[in-house]
Every structure is written in structure tokens, then in C-alpha cells.
PDB file of N, CA and C in Angstrom:
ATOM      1  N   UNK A   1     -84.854-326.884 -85.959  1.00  0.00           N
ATOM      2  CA  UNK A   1     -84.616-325.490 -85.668  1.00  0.00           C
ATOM      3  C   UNK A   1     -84.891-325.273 -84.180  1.00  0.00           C
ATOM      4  N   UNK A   2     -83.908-324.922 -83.756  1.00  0.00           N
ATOM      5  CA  UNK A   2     -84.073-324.433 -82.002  1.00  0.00           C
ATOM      6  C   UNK A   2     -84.324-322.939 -81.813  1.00  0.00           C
ATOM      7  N   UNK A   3     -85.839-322.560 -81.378  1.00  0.00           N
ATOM      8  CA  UNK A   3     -85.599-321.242 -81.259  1.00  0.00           C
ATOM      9  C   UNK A   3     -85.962-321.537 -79.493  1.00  0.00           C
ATOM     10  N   UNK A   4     -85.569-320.264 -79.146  1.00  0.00           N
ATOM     11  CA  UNK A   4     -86.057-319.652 -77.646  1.00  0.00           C
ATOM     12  C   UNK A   4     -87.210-319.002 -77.397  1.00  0.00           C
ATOM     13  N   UNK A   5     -88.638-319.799 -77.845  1.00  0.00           N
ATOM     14  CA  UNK A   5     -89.663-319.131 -77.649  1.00  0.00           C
ATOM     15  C   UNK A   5     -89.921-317.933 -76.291  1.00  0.00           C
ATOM     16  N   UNK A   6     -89.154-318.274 -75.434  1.00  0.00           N
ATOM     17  CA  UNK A   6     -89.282-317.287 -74.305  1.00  0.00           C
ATOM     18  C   UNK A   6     -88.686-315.973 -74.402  1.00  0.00           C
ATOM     19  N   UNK A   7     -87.950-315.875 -75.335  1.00  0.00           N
ATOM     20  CA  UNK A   7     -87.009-314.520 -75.496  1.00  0.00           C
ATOM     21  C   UNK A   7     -88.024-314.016 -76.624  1.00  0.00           C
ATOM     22  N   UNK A   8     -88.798-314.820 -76.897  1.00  0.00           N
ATOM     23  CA  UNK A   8     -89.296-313.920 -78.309  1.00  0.00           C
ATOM     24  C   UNK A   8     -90.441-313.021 -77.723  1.00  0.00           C
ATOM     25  N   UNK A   9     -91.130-313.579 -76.278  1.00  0.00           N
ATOM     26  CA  UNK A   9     -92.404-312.823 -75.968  1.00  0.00           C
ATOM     27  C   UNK A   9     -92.051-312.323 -74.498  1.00  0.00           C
ATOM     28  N   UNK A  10     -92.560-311.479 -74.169  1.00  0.00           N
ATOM     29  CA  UNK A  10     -91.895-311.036 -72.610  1.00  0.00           C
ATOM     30  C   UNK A  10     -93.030-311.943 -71.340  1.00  0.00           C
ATOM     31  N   UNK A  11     -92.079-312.081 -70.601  1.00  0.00           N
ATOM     32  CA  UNK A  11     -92.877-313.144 -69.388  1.00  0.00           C
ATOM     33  C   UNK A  11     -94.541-312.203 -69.005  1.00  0.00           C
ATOM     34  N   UNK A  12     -94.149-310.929 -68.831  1.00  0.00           N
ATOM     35  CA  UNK A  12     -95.120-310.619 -68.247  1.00  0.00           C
ATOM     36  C   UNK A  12     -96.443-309.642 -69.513  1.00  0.00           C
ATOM     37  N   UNK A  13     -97.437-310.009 -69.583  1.00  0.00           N
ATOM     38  CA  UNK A  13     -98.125-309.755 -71.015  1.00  0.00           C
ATOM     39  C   UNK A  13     -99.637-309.461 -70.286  1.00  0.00           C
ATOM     40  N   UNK A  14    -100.744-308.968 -70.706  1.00  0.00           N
ATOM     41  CA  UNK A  14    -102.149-308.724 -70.234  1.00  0.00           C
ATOM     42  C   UNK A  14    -102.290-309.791 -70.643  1.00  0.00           C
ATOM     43  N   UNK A  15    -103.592-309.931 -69.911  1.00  0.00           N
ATOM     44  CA  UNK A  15    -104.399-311.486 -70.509  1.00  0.00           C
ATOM     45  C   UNK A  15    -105.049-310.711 -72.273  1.00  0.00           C
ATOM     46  N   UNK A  16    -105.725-309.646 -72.451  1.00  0.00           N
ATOM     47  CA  UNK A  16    -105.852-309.230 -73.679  1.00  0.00           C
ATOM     48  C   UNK A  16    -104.909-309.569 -74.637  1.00  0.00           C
ATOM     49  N   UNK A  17    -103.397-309.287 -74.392  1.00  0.00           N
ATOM     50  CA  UNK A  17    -102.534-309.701 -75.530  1.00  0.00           C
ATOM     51  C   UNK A  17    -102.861-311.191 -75.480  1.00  0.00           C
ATOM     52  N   UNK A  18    -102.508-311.746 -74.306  1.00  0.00           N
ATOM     53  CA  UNK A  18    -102.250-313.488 -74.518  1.00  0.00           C
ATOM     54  C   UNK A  18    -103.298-313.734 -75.272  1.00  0.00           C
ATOM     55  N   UNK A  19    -104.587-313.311 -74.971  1.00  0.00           N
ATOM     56  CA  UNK A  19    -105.508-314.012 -75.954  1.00  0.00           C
ATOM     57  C   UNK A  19    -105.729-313.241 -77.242  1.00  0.00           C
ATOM     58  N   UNK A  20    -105.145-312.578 -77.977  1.00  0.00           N
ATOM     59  CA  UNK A  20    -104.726-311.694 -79.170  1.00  0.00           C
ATOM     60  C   UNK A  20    -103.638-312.859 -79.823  1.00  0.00           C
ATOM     61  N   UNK A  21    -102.389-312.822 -79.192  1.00  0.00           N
ATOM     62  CA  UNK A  21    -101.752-313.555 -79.565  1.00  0.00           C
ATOM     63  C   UNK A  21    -101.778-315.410 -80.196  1.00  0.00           C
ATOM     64  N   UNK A  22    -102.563-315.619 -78.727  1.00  0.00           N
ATOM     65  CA  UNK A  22    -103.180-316.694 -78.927  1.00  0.00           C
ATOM     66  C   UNK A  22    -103.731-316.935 -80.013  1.00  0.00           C
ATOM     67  N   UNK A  23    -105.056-316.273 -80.327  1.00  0.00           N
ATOM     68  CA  UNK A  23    -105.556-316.048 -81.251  1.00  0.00           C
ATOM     69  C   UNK A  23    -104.956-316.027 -82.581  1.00  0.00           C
ATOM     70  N   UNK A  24    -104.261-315.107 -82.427  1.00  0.00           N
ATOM     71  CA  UNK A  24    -103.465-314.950 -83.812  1.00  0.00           C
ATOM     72  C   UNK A  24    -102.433-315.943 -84.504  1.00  0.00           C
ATOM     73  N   UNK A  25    -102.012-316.522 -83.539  1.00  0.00           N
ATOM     74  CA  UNK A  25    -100.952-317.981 -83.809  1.00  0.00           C
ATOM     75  C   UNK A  25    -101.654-319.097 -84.464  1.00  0.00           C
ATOM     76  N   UNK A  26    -103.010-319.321 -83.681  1.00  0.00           N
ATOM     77  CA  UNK A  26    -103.846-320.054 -84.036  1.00  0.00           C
ATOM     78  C   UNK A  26    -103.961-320.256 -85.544  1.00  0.00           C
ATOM     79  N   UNK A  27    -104.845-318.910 -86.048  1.00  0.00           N
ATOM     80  CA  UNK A  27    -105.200-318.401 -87.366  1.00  0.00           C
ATOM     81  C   UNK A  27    -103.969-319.123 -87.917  1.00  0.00           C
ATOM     82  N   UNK A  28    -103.138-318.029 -87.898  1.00  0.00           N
ATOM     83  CA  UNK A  28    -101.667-318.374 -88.421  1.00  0.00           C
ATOM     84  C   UNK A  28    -101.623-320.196 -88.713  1.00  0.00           C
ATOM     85  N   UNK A  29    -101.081-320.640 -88.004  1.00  0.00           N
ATOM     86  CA  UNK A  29    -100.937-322.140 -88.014  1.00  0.00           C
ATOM     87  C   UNK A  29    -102.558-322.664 -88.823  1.00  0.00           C
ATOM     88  N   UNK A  30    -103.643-322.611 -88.778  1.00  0.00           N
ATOM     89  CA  UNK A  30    -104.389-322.334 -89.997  1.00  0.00           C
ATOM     90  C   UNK A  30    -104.327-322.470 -91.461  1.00  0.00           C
ATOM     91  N   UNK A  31    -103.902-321.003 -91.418  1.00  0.00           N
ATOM     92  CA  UNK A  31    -103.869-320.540 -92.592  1.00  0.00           C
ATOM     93  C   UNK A  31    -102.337-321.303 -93.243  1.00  0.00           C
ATOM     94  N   UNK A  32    -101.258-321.778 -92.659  1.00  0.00           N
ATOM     95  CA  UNK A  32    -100.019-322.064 -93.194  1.00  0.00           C
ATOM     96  C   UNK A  32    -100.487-323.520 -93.383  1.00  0.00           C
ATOM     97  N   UNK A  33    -100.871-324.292 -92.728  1.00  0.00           N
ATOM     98  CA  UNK A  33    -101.748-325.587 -92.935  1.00  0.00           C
ATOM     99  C   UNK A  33    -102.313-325.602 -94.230  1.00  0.00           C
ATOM    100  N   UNK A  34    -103.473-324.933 -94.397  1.00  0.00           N
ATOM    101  CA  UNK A  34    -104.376-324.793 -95.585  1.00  0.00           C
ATOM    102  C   UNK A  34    -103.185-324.536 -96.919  1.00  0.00           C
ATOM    103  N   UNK A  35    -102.375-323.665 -97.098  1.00  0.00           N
ATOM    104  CA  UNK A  35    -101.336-323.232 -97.863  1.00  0.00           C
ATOM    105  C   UNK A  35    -100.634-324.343 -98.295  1.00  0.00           C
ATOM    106  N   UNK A  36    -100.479-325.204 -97.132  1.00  0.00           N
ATOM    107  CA  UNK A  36     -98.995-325.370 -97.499  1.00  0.00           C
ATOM    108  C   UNK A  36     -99.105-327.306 -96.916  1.00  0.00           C
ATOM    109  N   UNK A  37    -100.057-327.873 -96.495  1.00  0.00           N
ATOM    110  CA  UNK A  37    -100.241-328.946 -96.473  1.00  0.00           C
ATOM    111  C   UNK A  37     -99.796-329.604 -97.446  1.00  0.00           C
ATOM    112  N   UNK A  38     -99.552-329.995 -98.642  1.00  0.00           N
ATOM    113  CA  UNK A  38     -98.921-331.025 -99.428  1.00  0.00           C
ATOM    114  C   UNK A  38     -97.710-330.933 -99.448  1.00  0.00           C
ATOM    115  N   UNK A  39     -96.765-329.859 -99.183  1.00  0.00           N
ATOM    116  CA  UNK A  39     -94.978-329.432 -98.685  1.00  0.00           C
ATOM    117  C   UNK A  39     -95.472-330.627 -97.999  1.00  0.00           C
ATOM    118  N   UNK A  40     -95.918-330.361 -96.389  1.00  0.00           N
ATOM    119  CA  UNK A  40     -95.556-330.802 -95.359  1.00  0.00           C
ATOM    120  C   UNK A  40     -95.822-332.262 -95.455  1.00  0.00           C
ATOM    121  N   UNK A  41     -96.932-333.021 -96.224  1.00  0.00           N
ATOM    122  CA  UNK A  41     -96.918-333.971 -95.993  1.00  0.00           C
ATOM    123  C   UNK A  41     -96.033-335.200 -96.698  1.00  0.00           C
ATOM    124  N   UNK A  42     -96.041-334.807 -98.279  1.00  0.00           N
ATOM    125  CA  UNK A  42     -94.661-334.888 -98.618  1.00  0.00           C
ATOM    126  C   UNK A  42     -93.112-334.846 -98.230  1.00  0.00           C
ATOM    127  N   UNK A  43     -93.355-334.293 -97.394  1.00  0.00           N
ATOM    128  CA  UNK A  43     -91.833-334.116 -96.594  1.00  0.00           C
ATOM    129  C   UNK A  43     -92.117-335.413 -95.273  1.00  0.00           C
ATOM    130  N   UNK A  44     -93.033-335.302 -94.988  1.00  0.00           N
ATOM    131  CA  UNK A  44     -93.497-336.637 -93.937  1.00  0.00           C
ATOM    132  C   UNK A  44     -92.959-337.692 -94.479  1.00  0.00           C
ATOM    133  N   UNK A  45     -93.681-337.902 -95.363  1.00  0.00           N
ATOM    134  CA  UNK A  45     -93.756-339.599 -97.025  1.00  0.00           C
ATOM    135  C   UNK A  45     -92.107-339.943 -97.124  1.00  0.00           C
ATOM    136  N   UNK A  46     -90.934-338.511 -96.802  1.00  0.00           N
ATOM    137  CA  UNK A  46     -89.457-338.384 -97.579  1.00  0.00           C
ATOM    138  C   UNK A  46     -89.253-339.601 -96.043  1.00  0.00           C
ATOM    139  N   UNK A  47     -89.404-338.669 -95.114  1.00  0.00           N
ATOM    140  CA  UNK A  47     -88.645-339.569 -93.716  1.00  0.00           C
ATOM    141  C   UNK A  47     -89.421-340.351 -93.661  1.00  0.00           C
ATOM    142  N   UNK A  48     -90.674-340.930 -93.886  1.00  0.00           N
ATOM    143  CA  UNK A  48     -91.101-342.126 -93.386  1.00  0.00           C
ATOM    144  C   UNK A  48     -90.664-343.389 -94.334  1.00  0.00           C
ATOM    145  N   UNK A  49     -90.275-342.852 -95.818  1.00  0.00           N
ATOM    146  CA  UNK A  49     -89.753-343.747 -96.708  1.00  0.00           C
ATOM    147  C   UNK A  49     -88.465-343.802 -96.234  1.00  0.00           C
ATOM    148  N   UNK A  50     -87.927-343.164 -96.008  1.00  0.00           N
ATOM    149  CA  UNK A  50     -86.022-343.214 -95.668  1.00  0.00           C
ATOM    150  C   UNK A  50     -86.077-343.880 -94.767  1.00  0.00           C
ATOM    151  N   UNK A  51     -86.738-343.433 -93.897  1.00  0.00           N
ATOM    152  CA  UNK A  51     -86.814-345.092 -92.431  1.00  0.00           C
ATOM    153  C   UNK A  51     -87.030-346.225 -92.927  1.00  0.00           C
ATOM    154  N   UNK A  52     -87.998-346.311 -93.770  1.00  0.00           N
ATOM    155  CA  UNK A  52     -88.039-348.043 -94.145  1.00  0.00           C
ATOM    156  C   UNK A  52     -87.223-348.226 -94.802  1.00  0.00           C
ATOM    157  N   UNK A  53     -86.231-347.590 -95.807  1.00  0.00           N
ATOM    158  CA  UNK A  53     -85.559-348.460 -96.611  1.00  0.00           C
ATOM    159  C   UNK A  53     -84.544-348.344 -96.025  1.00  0.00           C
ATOM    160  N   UNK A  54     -83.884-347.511 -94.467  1.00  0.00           N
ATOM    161  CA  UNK A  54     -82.779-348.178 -93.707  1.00  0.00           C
ATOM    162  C   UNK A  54     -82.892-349.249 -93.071  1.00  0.00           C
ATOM    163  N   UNK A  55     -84.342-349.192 -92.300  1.00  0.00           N
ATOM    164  CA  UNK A  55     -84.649-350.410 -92.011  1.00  0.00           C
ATOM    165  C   UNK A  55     -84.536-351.770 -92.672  1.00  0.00           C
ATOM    166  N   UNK A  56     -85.165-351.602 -94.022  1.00  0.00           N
ATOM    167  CA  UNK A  56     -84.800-352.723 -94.896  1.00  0.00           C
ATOM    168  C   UNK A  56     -83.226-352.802 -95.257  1.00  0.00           C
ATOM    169  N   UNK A  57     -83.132-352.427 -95.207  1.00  0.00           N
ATOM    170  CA  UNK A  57     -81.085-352.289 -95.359  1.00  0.00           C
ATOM    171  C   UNK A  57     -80.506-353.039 -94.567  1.00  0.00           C
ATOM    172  N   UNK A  58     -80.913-352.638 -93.560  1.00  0.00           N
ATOM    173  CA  UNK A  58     -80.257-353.623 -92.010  1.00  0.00           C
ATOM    174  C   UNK A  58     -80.728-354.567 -91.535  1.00  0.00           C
ATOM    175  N   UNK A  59     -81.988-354.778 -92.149  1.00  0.00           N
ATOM    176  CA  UNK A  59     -82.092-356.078 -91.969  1.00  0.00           C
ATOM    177  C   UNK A  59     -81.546-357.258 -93.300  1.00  0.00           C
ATOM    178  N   UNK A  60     -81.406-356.776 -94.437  1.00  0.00           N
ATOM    179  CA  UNK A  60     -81.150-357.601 -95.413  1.00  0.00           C
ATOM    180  C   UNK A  60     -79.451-357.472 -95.154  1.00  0.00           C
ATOM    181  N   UNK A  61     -78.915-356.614 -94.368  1.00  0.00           N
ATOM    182  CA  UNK A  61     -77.601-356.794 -93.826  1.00  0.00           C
ATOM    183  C   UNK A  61     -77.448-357.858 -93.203  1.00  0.00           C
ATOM    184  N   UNK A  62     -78.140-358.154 -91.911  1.00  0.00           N
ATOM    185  CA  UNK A  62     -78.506-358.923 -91.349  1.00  0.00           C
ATOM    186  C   UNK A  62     -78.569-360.002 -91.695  1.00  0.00           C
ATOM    187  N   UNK A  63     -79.304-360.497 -92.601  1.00  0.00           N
ATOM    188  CA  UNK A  63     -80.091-361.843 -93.484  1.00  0.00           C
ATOM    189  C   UNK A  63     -78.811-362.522 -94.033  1.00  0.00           C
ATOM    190  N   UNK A  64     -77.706-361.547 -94.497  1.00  0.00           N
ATOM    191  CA  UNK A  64     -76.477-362.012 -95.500  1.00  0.00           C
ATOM    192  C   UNK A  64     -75.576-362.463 -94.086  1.00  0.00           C
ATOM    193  N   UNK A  65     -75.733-361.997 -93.303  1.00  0.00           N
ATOM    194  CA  UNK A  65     -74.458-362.101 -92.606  1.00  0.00           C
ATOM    195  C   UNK A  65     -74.411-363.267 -91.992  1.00  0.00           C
ATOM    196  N   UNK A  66     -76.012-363.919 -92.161  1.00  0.00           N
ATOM    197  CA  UNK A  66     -75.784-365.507 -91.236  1.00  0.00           C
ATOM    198  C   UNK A  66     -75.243-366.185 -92.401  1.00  0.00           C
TER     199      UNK A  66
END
């Protein structure tokens, strides 16, 4: 997902917001962690298995072709 983090917040901000915001992203990323950690790591396990078994693919491609 490509977003434009810069269009979402305006360049010029108090240091109070930045560290509000800050703050609050933080939490955020937190709290979605705590929630939602076994989605994410599971979804890790999907691509790190799909890599090895292309990997193993191409190489047992490989192996036949000599």
C-alpha cells in the first residue's frame, strides 16, 4: 500500500501536536500489535514458506536439468 504520508499531516505543526501525535501513533501501533499479532505473524510464516518452496522449486528445477 503506497500512501503519501506527507499529504496526510501538514508540514508545519507545534511541537505540542508533534508530540501528541507522536504519542498517539505510538499507542496506536501498540495497541494494533497486542490485537492483532498472530494475523501478522502468520501472514509472515505465508511469505516466508512461499519463498522456500520457490526456492526449492528452482532448485530441484535445476537438479533435473543436468
Amino acid at each position: 500500500m503506497k500512501i503519501d504520508y506527507k499529504k496526510l499531516i501538514p508540514a508545519e505543526i507545534s511541537d505540542e501536536f508533534a508530540y501528541q501525535l507522536g504519542d498517539f501513533l505510538y499507542n496506536l501501533a501498540i495497541a494494533f500489535d497486542d490485537m492483532h499479532i498472530v494475523h501478522v505473524m502468520r501472514y509472515k510464516k505465508t511469505i516466508i514458506d512461499c519463498k522456500a518452496k520457490s526456492n526449492t522449486n528452482a532448485t530441484k528445477s535445476k537438479l533435473g536439468d543436468q
